[in-house]
C-alpha atoms as a PDB file:
ATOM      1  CA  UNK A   1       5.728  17.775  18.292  1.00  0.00           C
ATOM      2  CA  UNK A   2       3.078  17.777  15.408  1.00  0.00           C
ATOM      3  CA  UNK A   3       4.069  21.140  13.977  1.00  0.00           C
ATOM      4  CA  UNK A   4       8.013  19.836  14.056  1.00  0.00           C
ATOM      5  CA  UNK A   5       7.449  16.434  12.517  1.00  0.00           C
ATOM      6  CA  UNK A   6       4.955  17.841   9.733  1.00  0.00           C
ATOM      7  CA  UNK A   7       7.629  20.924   9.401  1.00  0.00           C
ATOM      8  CA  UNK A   8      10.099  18.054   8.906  1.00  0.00           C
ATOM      9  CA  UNK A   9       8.637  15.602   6.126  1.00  0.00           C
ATOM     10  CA  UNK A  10       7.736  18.783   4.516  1.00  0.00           C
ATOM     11  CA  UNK A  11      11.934  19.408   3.852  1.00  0.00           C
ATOM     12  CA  UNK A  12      12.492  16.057   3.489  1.00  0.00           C
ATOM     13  CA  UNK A  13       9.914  16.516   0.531  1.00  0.00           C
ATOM     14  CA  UNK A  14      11.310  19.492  -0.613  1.00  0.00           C
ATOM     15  CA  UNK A  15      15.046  18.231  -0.755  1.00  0.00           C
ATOM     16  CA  UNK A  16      13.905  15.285  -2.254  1.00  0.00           C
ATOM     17  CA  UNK A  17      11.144  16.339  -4.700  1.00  0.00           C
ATOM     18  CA  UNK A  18      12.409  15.073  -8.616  1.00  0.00           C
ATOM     19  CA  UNK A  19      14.768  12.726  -7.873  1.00  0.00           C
ATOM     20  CA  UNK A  20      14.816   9.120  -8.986  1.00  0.00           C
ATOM     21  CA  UNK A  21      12.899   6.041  -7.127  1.00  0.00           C
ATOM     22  CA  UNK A  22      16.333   4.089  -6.499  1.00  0.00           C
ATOM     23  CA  UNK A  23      17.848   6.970  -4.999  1.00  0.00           C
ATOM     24  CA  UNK A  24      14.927   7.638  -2.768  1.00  0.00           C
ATOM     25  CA  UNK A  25      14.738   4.523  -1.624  1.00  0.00           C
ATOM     26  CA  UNK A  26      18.267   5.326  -0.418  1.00  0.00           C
ATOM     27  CA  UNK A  27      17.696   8.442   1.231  1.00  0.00           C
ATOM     28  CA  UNK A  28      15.212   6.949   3.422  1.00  0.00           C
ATOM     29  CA  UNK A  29      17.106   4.001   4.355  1.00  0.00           C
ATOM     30  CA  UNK A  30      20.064   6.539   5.442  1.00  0.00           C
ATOM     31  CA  UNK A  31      17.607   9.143   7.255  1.00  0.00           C
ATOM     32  CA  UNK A  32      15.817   6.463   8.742  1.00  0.00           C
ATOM     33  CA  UNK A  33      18.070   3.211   9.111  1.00  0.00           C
ATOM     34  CA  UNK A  34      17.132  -0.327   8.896  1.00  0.00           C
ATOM     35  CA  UNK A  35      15.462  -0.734  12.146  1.00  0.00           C
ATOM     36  CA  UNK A  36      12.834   1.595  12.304  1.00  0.00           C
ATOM     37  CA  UNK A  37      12.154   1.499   8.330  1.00  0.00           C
ATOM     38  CA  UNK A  38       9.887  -0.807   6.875  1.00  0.00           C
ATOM     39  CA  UNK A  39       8.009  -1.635   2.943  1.00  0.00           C
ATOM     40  CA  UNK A  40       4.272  -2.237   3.316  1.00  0.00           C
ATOM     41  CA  UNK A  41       3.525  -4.208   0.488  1.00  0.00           C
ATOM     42  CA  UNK A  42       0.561  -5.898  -1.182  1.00  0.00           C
ATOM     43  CA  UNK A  43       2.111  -7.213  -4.313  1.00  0.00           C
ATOM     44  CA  UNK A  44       0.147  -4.805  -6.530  1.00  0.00           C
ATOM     45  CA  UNK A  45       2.208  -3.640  -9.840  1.00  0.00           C
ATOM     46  CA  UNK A  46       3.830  -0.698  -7.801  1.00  0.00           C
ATOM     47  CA  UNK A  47       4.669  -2.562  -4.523  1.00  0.00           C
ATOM     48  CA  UNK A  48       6.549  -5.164  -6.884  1.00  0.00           C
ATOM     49  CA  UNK A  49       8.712  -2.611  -8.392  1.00  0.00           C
ATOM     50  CA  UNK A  50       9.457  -0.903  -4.841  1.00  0.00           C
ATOM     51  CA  UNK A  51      10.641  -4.646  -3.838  1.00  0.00           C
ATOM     52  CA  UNK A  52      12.750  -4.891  -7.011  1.00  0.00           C
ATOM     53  CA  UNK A  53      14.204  -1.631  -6.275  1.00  0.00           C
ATOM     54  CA  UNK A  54      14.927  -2.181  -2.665  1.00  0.00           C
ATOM     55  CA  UNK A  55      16.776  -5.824  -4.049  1.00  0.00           C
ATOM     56  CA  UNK A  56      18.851  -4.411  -7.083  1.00  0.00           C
ATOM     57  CA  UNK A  57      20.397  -1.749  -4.899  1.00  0.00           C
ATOM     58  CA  UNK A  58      20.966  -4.018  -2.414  1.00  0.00           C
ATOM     59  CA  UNK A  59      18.838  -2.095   0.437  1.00  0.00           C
ATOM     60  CA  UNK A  60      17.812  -4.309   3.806  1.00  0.00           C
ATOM     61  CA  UNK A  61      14.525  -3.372   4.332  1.00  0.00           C
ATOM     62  CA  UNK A  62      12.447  -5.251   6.392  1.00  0.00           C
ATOM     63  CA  UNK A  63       8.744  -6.039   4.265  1.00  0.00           C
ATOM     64  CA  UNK A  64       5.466  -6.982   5.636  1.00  0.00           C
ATOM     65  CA  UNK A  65       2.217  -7.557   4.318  1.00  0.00           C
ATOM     66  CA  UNK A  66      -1.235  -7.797   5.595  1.00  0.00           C
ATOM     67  CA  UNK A  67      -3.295 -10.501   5.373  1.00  0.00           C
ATOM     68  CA  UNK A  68      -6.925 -10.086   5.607  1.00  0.00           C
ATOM     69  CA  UNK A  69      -8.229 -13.364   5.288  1.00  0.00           C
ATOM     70  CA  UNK A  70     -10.251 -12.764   2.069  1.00  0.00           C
ATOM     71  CA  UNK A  71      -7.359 -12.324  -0.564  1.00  0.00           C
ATOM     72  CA  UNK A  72      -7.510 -13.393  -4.157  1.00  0.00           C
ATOM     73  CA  UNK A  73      -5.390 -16.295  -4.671  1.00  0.00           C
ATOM     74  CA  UNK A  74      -3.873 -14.451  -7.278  1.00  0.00           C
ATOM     75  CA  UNK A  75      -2.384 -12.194  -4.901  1.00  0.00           C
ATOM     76  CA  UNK A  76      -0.726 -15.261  -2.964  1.00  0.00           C
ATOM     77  CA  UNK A  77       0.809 -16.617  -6.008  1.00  0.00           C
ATOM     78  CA  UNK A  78       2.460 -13.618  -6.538  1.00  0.00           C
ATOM     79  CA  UNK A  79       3.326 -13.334  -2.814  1.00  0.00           C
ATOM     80  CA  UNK A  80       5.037 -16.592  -3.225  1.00  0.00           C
ATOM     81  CA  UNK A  81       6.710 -15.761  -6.683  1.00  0.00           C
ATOM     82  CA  UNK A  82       8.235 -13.077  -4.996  1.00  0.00           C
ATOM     83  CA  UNK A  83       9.820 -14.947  -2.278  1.00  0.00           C
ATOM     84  CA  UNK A  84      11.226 -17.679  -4.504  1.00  0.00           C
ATOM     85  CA  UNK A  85      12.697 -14.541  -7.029  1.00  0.00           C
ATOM     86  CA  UNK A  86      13.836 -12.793  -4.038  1.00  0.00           C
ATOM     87  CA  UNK A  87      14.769 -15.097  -1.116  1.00  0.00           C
ATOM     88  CA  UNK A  88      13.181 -12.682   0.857  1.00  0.00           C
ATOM     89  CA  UNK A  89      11.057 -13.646   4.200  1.00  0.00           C
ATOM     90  CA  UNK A  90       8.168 -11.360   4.130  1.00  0.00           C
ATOM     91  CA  UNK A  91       6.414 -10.785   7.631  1.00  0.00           C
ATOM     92  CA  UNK A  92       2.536 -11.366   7.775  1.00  0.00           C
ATOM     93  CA  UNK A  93       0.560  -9.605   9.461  1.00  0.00           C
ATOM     94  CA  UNK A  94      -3.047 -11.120  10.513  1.00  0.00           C
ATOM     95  CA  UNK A  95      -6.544  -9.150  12.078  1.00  0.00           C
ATOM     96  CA  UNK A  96      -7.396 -10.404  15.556  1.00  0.00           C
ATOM     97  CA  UNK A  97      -9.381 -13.589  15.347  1.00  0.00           C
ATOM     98  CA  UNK A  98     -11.817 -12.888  18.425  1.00  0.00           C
ATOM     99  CA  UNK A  99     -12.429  -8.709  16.336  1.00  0.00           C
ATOM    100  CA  UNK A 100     -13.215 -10.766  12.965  1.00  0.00           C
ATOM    101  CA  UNK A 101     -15.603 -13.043  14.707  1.00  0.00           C
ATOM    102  CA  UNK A 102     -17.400 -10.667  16.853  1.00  0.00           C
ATOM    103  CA  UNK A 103     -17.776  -8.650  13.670  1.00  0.00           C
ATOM    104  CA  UNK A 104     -19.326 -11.225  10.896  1.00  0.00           C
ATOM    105  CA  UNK A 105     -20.855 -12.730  13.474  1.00  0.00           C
ATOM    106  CA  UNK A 106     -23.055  -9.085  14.177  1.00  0.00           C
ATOM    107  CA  UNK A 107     -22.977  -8.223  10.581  1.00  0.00           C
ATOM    108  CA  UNK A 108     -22.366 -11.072   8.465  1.00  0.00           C
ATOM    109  CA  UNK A 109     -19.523 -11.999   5.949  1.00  0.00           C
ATOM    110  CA  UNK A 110     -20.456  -9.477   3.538  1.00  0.00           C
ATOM    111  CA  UNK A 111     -21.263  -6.511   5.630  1.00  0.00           C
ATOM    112  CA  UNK A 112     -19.314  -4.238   3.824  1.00  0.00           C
ATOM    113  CA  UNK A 113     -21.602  -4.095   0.809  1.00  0.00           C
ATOM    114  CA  UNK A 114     -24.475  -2.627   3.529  1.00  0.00           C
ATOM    115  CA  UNK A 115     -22.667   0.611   4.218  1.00  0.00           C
ATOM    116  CA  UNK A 116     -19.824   2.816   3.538  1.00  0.00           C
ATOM    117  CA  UNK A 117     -19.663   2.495   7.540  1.00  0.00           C
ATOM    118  CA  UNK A 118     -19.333  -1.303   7.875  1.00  0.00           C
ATOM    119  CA  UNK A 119     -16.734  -1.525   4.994  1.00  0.00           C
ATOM    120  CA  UNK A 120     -14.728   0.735   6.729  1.00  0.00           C
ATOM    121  CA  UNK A 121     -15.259  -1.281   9.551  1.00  0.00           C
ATOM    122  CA  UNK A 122     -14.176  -4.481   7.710  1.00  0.00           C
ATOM    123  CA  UNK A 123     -11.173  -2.650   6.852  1.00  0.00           C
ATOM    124  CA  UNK A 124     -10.049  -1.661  10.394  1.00  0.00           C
ATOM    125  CA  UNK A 125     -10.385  -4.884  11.644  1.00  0.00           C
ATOM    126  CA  UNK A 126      -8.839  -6.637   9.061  1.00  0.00           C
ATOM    127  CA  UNK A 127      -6.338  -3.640   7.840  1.00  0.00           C
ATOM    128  CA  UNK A 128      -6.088  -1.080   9.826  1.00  0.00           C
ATOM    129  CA  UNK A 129      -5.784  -2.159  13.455  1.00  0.00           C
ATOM    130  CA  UNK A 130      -2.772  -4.842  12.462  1.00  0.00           C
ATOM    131  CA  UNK A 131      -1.199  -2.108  10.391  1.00  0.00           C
ATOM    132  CA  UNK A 132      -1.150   0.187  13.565  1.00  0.00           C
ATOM    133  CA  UNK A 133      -0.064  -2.599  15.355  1.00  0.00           C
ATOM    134  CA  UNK A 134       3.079  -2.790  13.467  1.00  0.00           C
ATOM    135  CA  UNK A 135       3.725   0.651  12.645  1.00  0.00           C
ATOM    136  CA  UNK A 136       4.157   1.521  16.449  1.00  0.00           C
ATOM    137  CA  UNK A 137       7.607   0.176  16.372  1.00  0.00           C
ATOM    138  CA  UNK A 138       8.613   2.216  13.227  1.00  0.00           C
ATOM    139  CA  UNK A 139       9.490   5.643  12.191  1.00  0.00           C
ATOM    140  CA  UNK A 140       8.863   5.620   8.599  1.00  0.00           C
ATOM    141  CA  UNK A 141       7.416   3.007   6.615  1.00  0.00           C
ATOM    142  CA  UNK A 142       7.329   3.022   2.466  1.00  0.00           C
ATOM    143  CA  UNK A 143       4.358   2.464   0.276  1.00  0.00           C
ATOM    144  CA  UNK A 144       3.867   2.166  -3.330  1.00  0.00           C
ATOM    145  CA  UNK A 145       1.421   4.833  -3.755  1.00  0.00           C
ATOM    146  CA  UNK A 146       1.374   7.417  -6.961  1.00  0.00           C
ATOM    147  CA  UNK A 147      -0.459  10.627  -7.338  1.00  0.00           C
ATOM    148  CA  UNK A 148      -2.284   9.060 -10.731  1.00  0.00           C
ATOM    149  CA  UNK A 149      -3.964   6.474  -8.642  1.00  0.00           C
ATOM    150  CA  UNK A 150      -7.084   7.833  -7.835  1.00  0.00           C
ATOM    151  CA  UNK A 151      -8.621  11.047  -7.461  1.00  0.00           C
ATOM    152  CA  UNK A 152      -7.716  10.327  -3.684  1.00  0.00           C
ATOM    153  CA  UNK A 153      -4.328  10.366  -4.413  1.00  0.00           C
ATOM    154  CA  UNK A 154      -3.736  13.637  -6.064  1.00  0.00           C
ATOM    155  CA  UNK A 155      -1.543  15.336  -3.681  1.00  0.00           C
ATOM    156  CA  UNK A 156       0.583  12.833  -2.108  1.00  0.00           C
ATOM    157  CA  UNK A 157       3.974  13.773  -1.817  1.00  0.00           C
ATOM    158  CA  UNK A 158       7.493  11.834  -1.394  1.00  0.00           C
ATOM    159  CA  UNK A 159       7.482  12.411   1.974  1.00  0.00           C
ATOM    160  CA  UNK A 160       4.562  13.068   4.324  1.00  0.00           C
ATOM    161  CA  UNK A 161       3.595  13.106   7.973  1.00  0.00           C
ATOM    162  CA  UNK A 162       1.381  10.122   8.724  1.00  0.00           C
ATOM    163  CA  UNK A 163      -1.002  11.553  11.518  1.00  0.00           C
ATOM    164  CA  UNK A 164      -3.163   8.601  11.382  1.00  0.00           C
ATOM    165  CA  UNK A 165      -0.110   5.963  13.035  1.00  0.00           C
ATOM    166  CA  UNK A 166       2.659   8.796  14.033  1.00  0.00           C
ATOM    167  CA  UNK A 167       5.225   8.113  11.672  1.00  0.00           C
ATOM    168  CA  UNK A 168       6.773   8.972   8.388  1.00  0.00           C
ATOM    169  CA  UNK A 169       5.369   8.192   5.136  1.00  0.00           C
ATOM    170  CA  UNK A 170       8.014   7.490   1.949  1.00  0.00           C
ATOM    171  CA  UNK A 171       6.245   7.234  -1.437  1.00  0.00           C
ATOM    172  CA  UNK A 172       9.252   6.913  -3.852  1.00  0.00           C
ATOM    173  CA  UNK A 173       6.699   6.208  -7.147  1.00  0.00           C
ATOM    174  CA  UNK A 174       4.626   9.267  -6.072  1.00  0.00           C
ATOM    175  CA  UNK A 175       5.770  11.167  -8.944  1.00  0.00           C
ATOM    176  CA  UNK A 176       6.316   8.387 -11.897  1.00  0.00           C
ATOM    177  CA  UNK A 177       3.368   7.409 -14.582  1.00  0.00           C
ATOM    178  CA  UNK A 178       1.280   3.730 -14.786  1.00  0.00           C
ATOM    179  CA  UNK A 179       3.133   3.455 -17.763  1.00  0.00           C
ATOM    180  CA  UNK A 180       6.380   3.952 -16.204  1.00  0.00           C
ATOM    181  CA  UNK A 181       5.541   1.487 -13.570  1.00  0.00           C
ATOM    182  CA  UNK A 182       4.888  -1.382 -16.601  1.00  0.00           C
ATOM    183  CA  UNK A 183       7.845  -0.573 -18.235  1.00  0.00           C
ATOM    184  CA  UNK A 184       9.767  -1.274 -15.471  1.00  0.00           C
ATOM    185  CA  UNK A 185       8.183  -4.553 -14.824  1.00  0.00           C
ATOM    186  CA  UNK A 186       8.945  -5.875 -18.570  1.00  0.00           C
ATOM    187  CA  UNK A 187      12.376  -4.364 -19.109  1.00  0.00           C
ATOM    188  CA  UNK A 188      13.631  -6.140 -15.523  1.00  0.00           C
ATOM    189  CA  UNK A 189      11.243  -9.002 -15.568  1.00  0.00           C
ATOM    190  CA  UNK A 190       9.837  -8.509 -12.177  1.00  0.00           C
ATOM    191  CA  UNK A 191       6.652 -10.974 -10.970  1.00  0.00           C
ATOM    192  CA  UNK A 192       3.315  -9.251 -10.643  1.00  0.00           C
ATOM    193  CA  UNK A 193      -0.233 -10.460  -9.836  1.00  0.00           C
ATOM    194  CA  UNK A 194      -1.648 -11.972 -13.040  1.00  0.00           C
ATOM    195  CA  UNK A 195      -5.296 -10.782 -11.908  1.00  0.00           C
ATOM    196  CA  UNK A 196      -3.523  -7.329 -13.772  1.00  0.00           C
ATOM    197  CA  UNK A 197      -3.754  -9.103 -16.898  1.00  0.00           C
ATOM    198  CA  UNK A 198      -7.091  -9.567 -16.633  1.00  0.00           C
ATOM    199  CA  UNK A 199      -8.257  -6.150 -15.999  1.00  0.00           C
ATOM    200  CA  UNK A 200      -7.411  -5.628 -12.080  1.00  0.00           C
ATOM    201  CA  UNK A 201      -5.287  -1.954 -12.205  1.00  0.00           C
ATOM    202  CA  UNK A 202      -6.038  -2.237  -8.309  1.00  0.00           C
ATOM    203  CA  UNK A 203      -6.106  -5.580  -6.199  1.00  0.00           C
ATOM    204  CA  UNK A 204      -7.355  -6.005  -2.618  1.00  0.00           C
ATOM    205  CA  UNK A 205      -9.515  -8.653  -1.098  1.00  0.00           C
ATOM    206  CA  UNK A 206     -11.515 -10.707  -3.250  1.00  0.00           C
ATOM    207  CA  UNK A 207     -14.901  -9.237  -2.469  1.00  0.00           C
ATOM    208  CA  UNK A 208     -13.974  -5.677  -2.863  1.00  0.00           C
ATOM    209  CA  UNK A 209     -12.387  -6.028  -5.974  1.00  0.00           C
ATOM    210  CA  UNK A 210     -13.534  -6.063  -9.694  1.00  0.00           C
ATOM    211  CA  UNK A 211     -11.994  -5.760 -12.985  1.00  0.00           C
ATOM    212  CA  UNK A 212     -12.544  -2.158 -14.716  1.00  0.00           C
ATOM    213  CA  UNK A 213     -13.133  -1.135 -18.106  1.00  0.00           C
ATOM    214  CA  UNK A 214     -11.006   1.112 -20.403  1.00  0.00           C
ATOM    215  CA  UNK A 215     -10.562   4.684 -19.722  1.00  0.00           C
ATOM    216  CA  UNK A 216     -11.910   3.590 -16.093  1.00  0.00           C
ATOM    217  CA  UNK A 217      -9.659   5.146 -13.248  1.00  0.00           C
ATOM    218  CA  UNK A 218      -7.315   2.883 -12.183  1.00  0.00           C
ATOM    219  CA  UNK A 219      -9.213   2.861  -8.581  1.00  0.00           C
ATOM    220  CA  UNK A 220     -12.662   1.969 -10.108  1.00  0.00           C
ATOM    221  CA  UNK A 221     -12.163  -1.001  -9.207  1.00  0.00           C
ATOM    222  CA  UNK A 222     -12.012  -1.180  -5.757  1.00  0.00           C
ATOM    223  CA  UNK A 223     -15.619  -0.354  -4.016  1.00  0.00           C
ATOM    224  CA  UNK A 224     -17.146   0.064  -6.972  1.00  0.00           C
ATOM    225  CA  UNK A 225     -20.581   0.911  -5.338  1.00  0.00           C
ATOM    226  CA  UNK A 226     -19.547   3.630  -3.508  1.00  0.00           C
ATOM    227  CA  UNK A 227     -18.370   7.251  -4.649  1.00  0.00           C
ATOM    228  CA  UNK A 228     -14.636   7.331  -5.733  1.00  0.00           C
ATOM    229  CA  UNK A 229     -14.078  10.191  -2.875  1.00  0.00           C
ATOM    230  CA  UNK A 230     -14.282   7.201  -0.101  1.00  0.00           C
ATOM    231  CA  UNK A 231     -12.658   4.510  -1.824  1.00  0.00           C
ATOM    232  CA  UNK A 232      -9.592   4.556   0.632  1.00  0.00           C
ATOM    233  CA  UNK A 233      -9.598   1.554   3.224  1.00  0.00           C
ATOM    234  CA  UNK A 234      -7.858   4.052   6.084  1.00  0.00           C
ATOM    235  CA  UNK A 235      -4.336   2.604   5.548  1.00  0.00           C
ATOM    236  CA  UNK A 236      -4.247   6.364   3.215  1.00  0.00           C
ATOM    237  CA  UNK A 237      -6.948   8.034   3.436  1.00  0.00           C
ATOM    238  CA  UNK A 238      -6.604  11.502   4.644  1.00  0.00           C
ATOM    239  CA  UNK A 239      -8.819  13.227   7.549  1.00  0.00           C
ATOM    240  CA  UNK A 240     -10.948  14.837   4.849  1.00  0.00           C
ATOM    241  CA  UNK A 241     -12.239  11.631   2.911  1.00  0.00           C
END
């Protein structure tokens, strides 16, 4: 079943490679279909032109969004500007209560600054295990993830074979530039997280994030204290990192 599904995003890739984000977006919804297709998003810059795309060429897709309880409120103003532009209803998705307290309680509200271990463990709790949750009813979901990202990034592809949650992965921006992505914005006025203007390339909870310098990868951001080959949460992050 592996070797057939993995064979299988490959082509999809293959037939798909080049083409634009719009029309991507379409393929997917007509390979996969409305009901077992979904948009992950976290109202970063990329995630806010997927949803603009996804509206403009009139696509149902279903969005959700996880929320981990230690969010900038940045990122729920722009959650909220998006639903009033939109008139979408967004599904939220929350960690277990009884996992959270069990872990701060053994570790403390800021254990992920201890080890690369406990982050990751904040991160399934509060990410990962809600995500996997969700993703169990799906076949495909789409993410706004590009290859100039992060040095963690470098080789993902339109299509791929999630392993980690058993479904299909669509990355329609995979391909386009940063500045691509801000053009887009401007030119069709689309709401974004204002935290961008003040530095934030990359936005995730409030704790974990941190404005970068110039000439910083975009991803510097985000776990600064630890090396930039772990800075991936699990939501992406290959077997490897």
């Amino acid at each position: 079943m592996h070797a057939f599904v993995s064979a299988r995003a490959r082509e999809l890739a293959r037939v798909w490679r080049g083409k634009k984000p719009e029309t991507l977006l379409r393929l997917a919804f007509e390979t996969f279909g409305p009901e077992r297709l979904a948009f992950a998003t976290s109202f970063g810059a990329e995630d806010q032109v997927v949803t603009d795309l996804l509206y403009r060429e009139e696509l149902p897709v279903s969005l959700f969004t996880l929320d981990t309880g230690r969010l900038p409120q940045e990122t729920y103003d722009a959650f909220e500007a998006t639903r009033q532009r939109y008139g979408l209803q967004i599904e939220v998705l929350f960690p277990e209560a009884l996992s959270v307290e069990r872990m701060v309680t053994q570790h403390g509200p800021n254990l992920f600054y201890a080890s690369v271990e406990n982050r990751r463990e904040c991160c399934r709790v509060r990410k990962i295990e809600p995500l996997r949750k969700k993703l169990s009813t799906l076949d495909a979901w789409i993410c706004g993830l590009r290859r100039g990202q992060s040095v963690t990034r470098q080789d993902i592809d339109i299509v791929e074979w999630d392993e980690s949650f058993g479904v299909f992965k669509i990355n329609p921006l995979a391909e386009v530039s940063e500045a691509w992505v801000w053009e887009y914005i401007r030119t069709n006025g689309v709401p974004y997280n204002r935290l961008h203007d003040r530095g934030f390339p990359s936005i995730g909870c409030s704790p974990c994030t941190r404005a970068v310098d110039p000439g910083e990868d975009v991803r510097a951001g985000r776990w600064w204290w630890e090396h930039a080959g772990h800075r991936e949460c699990g939501l992406h992050r290959h077997k490897d990192q």
